[in-house]
Each structure stands twice: as C-alpha cells, then as structure tokens.
PDB file of N, CA and C in Angstrom:
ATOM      1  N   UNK A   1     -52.207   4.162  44.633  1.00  0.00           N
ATOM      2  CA  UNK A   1     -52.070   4.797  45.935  1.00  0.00           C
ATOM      3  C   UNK A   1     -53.019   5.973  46.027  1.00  0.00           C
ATOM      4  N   UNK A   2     -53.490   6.225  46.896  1.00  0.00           N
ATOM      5  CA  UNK A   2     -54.420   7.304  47.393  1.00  0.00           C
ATOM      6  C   UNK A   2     -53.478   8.502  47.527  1.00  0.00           C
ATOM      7  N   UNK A   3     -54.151   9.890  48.485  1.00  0.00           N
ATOM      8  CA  UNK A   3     -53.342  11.327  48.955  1.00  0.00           C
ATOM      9  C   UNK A   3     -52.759  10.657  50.037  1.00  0.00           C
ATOM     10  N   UNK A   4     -52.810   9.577  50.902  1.00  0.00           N
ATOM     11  CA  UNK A   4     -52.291   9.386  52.174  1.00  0.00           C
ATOM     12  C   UNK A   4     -51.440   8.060  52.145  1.00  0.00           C
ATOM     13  N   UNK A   5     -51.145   7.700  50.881  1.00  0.00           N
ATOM     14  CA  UNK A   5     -49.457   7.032  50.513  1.00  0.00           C
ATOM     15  C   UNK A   5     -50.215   5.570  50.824  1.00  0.00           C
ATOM     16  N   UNK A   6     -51.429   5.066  51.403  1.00  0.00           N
ATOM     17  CA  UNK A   6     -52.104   3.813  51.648  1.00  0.00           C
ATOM     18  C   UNK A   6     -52.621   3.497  50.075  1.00  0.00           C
ATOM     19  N   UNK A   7     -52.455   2.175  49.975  1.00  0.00           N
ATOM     20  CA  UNK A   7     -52.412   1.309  48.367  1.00  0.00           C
ATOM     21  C   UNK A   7     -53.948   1.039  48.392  1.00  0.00           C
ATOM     22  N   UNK A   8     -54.405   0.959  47.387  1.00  0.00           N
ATOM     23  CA  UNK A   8     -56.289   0.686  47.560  1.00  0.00           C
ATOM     24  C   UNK A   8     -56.196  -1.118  47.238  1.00  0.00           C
ATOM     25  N   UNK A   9     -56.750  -1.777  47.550  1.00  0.00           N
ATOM     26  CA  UNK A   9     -56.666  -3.192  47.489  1.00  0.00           C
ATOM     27  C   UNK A   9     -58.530  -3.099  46.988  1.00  0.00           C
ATOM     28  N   UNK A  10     -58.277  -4.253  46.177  1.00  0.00           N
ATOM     29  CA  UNK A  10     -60.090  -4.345  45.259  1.00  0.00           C
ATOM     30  C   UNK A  10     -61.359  -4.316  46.138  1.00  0.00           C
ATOM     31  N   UNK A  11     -62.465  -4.504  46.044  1.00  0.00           N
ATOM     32  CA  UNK A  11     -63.398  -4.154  46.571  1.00  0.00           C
ATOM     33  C   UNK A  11     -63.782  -5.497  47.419  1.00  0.00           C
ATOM     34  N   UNK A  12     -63.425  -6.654  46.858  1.00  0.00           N
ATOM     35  CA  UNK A  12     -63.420  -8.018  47.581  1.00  0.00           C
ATOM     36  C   UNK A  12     -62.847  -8.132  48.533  1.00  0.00           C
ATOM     37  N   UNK A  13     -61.800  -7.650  48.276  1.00  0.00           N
ATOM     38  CA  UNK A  13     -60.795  -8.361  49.513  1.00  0.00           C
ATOM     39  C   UNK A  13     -61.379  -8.349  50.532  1.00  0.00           C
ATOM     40  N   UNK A  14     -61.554  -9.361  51.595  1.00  0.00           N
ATOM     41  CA  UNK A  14     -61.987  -9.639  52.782  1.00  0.00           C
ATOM     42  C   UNK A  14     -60.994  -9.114  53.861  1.00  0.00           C
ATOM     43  N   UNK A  15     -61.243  -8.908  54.977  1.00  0.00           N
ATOM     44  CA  UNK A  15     -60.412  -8.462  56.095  1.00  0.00           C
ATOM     45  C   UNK A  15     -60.175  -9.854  57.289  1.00  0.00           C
ATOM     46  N   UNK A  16     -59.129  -9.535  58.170  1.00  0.00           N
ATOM     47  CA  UNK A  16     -58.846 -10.197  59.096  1.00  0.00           C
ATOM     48  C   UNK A  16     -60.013 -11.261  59.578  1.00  0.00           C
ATOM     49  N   UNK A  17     -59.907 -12.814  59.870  1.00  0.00           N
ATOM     50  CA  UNK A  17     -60.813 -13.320  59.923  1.00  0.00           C
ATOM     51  C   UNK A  17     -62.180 -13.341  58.967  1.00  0.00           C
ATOM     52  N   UNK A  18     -61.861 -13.073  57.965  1.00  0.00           N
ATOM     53  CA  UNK A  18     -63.366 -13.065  57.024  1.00  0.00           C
ATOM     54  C   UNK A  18     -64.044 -11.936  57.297  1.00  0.00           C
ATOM     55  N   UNK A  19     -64.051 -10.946  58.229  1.00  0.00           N
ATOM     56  CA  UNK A  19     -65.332 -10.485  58.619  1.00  0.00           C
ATOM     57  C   UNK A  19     -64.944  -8.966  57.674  1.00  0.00           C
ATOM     58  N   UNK A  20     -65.841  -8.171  56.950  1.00  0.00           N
ATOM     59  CA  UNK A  20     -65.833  -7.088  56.708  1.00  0.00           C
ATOM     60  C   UNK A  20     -66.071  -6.096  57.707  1.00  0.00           C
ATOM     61  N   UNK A  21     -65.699  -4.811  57.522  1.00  0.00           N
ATOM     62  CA  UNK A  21     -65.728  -3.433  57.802  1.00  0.00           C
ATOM     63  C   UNK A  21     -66.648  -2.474  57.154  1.00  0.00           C
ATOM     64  N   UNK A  22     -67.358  -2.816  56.573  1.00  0.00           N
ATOM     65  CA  UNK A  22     -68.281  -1.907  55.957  1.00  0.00           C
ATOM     66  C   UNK A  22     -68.061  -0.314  56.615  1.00  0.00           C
ATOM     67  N   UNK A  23     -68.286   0.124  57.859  1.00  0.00           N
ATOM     68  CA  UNK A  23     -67.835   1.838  58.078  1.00  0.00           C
ATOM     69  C   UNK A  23     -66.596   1.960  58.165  1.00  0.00           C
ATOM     70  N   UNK A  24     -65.806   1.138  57.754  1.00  0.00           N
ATOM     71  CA  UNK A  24     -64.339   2.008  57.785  1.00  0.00           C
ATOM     72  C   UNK A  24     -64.231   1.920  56.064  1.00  0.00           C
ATOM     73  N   UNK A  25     -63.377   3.078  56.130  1.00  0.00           N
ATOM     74  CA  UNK A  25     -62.373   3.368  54.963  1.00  0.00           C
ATOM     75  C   UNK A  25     -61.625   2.584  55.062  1.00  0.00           C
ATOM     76  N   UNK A  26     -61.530   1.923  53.610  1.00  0.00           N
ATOM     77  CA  UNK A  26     -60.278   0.937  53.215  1.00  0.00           C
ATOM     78  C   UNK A  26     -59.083   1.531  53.897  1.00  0.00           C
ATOM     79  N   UNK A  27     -58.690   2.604  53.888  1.00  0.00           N
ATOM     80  CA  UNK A  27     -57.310   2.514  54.401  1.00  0.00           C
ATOM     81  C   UNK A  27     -57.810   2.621  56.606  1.00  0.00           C
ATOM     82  N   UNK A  28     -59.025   2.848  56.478  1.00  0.00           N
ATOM     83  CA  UNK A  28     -58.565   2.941  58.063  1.00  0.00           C
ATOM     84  C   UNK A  28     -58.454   1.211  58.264  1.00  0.00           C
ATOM     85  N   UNK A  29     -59.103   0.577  57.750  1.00  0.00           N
ATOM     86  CA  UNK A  29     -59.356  -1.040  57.951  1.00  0.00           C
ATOM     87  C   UNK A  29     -58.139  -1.446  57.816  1.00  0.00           C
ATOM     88  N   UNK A  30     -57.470  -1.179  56.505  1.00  0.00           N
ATOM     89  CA  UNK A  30     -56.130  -1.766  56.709  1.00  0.00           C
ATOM     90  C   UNK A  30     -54.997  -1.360  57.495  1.00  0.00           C
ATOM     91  N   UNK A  31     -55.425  -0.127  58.115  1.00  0.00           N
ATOM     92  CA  UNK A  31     -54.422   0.210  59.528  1.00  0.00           C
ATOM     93  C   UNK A  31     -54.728  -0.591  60.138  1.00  0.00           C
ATOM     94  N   UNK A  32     -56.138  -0.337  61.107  1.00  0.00           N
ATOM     95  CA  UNK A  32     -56.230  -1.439  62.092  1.00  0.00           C
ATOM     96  C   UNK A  32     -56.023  -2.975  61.841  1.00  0.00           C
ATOM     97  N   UNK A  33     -56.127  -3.711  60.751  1.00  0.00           N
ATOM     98  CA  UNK A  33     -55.466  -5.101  60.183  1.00  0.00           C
ATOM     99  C   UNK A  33     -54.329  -5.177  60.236  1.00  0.00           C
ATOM    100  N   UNK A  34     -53.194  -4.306  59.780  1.00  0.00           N
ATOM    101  CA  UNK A  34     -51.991  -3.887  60.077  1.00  0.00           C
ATOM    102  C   UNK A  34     -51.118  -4.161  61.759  1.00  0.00           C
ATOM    103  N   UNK A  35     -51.629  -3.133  62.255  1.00  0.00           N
ATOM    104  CA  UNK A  35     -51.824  -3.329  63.764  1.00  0.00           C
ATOM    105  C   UNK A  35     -52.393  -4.367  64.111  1.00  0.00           C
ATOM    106  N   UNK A  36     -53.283  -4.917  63.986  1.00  0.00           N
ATOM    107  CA  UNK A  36     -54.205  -6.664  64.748  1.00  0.00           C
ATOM    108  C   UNK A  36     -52.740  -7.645  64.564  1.00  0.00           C
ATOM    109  N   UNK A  37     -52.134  -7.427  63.477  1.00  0.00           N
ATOM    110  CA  UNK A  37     -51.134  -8.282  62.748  1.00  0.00           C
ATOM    111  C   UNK A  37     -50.170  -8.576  63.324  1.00  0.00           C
ATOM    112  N   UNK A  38     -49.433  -7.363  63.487  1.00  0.00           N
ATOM    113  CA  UNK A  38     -47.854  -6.993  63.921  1.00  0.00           C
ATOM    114  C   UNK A  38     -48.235  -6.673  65.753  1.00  0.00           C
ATOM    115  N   UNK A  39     -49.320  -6.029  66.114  1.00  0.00           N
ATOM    116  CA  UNK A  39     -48.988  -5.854  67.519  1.00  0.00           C
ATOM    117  C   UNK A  39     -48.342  -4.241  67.829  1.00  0.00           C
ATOM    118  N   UNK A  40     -47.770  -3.934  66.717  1.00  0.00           N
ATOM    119  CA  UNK A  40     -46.909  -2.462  67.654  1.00  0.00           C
ATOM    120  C   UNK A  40     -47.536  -1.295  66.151  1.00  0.00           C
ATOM    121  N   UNK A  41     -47.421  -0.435  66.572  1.00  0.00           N
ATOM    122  CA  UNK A  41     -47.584  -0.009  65.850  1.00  0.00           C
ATOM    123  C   UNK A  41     -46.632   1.030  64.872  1.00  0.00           C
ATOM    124  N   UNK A  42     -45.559   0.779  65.192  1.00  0.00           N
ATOM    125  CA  UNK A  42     -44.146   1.004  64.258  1.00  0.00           C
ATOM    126  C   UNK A  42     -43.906  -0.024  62.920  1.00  0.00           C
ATOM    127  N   UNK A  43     -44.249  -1.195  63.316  1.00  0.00           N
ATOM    128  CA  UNK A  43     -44.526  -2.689  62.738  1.00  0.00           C
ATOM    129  C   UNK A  43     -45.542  -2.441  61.850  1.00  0.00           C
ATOM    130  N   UNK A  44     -46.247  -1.882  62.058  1.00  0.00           N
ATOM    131  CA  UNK A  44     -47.284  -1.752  61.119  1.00  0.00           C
ATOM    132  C   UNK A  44     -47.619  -1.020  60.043  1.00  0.00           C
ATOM    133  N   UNK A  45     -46.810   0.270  60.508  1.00  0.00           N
ATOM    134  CA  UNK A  45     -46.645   1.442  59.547  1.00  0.00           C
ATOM    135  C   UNK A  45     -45.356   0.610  58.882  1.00  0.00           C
ATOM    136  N   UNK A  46     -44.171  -0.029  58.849  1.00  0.00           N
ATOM    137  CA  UNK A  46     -43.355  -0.550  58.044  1.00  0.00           C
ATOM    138  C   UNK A  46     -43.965  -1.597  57.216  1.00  0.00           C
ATOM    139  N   UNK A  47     -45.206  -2.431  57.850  1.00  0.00           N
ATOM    140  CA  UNK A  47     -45.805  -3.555  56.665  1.00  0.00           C
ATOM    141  C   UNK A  47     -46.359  -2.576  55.609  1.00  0.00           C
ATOM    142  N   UNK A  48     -46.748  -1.767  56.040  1.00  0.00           N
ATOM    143  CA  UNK A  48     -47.870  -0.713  54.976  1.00  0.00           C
ATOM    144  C   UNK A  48     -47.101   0.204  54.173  1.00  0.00           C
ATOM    145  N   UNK A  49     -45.915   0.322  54.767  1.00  0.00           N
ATOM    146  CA  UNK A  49     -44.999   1.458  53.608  1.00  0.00           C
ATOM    147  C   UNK A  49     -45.095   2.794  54.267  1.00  0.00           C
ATOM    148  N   UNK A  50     -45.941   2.964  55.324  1.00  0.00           N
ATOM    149  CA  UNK A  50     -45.635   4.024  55.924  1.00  0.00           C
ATOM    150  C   UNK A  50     -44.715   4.703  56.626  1.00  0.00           C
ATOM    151  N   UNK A  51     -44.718   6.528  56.696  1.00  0.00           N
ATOM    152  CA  UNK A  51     -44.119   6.868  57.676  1.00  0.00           C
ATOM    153  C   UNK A  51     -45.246   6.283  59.155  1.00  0.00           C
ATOM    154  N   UNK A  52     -44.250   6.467  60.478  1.00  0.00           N
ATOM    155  CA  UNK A  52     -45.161   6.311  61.777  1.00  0.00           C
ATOM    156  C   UNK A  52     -46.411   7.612  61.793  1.00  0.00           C
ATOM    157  N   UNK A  53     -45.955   8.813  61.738  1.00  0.00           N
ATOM    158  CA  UNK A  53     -47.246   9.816  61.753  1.00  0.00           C
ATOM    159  C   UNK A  53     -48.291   9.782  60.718  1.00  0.00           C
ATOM    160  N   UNK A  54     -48.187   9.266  59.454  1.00  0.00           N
ATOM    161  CA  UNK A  54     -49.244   9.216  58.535  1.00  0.00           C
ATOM    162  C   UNK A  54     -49.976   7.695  59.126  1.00  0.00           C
ATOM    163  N   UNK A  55     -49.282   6.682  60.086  1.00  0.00           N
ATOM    164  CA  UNK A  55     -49.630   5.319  60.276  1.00  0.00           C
ATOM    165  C   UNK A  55     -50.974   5.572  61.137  1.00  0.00           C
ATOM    166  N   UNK A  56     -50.097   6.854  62.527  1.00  0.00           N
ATOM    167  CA  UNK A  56     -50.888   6.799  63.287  1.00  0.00           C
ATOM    168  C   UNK A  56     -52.302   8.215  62.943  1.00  0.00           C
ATOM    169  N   UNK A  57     -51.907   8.899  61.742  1.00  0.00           N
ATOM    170  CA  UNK A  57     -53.244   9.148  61.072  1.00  0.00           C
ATOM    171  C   UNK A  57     -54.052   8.380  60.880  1.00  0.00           C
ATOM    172  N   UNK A  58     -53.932   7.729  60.215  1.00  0.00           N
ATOM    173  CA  UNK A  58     -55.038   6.666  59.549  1.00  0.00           C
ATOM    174  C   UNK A  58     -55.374   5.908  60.828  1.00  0.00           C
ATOM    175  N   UNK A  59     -55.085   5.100  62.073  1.00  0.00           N
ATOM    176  CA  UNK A  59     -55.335   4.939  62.995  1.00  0.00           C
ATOM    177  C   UNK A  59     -56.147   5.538  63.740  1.00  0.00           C
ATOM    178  N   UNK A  60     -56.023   6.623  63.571  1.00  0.00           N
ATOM    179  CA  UNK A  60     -56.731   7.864  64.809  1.00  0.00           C
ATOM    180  C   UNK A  60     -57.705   7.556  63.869  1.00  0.00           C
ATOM    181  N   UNK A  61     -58.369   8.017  62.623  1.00  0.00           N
ATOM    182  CA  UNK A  61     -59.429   8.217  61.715  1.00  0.00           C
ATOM    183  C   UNK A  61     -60.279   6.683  62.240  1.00  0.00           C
ATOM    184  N   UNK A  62     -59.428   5.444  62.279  1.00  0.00           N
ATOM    185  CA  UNK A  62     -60.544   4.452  62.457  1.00  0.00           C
ATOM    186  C   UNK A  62     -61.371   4.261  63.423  1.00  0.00           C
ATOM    187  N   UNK A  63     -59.958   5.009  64.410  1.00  0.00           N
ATOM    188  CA  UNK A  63     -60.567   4.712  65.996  1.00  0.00           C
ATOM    189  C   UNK A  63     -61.803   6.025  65.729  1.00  0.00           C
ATOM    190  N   UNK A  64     -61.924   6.814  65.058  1.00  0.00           N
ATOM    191  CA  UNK A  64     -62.861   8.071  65.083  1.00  0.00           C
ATOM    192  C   UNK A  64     -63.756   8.038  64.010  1.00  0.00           C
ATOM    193  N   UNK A  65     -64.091   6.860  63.210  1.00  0.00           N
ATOM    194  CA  UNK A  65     -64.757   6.259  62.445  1.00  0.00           C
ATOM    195  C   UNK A  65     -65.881   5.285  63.050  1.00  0.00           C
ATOM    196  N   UNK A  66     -65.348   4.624  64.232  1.00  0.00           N
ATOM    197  CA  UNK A  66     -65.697   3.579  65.193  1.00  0.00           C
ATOM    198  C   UNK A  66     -66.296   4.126  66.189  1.00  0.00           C
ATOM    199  N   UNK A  67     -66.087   5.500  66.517  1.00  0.00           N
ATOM    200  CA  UNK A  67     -65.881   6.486  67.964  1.00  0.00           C
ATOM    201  C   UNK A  67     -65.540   5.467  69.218  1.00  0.00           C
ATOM    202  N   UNK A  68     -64.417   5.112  68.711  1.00  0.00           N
ATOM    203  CA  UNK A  68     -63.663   4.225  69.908  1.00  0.00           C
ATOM    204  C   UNK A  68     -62.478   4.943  70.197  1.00  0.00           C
ATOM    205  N   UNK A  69     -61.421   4.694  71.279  1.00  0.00           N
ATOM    206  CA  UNK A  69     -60.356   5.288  71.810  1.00  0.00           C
ATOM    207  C   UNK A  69     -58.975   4.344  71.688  1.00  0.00           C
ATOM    208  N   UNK A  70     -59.457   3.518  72.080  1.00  0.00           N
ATOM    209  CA  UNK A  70     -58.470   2.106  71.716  1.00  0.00           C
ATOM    210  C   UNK A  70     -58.477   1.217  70.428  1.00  0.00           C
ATOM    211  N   UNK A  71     -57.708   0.717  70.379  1.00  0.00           N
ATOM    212  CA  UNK A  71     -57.647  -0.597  69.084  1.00  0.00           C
ATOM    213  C   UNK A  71     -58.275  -2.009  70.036  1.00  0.00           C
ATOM    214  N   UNK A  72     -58.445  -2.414  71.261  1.00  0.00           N
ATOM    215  CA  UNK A  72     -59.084  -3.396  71.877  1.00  0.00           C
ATOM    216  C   UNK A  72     -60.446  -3.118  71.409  1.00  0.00           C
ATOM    217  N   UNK A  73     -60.713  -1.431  71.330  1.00  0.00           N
ATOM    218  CA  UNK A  73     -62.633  -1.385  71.098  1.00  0.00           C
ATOM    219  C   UNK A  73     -62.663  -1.262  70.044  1.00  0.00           C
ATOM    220  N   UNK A  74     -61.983  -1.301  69.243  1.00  0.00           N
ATOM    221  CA  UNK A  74     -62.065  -1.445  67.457  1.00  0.00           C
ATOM    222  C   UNK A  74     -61.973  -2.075  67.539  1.00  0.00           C
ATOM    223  N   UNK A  75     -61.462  -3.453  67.566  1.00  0.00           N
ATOM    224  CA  UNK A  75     -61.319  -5.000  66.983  1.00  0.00           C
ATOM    225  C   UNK A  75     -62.654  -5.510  67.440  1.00  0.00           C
ATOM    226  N   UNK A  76     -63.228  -5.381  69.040  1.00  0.00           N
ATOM    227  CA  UNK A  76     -64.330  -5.673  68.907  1.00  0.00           C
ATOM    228  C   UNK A  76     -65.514  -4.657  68.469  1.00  0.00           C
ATOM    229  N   UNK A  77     -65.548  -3.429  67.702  1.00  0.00           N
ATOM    230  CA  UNK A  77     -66.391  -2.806  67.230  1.00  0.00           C
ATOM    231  C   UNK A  77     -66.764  -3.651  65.803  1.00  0.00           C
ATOM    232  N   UNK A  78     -65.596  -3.579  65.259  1.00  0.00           N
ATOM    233  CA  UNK A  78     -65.795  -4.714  64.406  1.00  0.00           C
ATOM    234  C   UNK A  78     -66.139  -5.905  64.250  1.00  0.00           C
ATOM    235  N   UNK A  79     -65.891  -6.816  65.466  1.00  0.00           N
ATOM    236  CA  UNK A  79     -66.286  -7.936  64.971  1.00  0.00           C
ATOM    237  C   UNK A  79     -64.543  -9.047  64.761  1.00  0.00           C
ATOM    238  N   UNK A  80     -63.711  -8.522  65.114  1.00  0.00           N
ATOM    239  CA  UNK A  80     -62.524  -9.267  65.339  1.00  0.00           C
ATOM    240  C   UNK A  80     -61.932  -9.614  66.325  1.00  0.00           C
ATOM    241  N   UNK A  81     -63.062  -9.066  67.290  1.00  0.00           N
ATOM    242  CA  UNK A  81     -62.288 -10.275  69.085  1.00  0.00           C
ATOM    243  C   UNK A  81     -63.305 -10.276  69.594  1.00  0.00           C
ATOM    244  N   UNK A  82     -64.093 -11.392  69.876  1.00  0.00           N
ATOM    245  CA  UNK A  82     -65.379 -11.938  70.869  1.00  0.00           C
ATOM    246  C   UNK A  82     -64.134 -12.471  71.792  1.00  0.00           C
ATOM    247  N   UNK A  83     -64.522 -11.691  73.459  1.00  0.00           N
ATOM    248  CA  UNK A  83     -64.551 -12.407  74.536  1.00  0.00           C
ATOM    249  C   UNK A  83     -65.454 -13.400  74.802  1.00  0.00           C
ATOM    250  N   UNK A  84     -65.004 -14.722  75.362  1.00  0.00           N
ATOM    251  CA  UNK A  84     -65.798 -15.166  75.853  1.00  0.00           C
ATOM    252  C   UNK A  84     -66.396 -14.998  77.246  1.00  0.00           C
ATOM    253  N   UNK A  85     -67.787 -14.928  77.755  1.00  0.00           N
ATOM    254  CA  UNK A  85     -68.892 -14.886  78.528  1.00  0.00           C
ATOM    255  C   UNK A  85     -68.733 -15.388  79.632  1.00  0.00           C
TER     256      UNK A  85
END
C-alpha cells in the first residue's frame, strides 16, 4: 500500500480495455477504472478499500492529471470511450 491506503498492482497490469495510461498515477488510473466499473462513485471507493474522501482524492488528482473536469473527459482522454462519428 502506498501514503493514500491505494494497493500498487505490478507494472504490467493493463487497464480497462487493454489500453494503458501512461500520465496517470497508478492509483489515479485505478480510481478512474474503479469508477468506469461500478458507475457511482461510493461503489468504487468500497471496490478499492477506500474511505469516499480519500476515493474522491485520488479522482480529483486524475481528473487534474488529465486537466479534465469530468470522468466522461477522462475516459475519453484516455482512450476508453470512442464516440462514434
């Protein structure tokens, strides 16, 4: 476990759909994977072992890692929701 109670998972592990995260921090990636997952974000901090305010730390950090505002513009900052055209 890290200072922020998030578990470090190996350097392989792939993320949601195959696609890596290269600028996020392992733990912001696995918030937002967390959240992509469950949908709420109470749900998510309970898959992860979190309290909700350390959940929605690590959340805020991705969305401010991404300089996005939402989790819709993180998933596609990343590379985990193509609209189609």
């Amino acid at each position: 476990m890290n200072g922020h109670g998030l578990m470090r998972e190996p350097a392989t592990q792939q993320s949601f759909v195959g696609q890596t995260a290269p600028s996020l921090r392992p733990s912001a990636e696995r918030a937002l994977l967390a959240y992509a997952r469950t949908g709420d974000r109470r749900s998510a901090a309970a898959s992860l072992g979190l309290s909700l305010g350390v959940f929605n730390n690590a959340l805020s950090k991705a969305f401010e890692q991404l300089g996005v505002t939402t989790a819709i513009d993180a998933f596609r900052a990343i590379g985990w929701l193509r609209v189609p055209r």
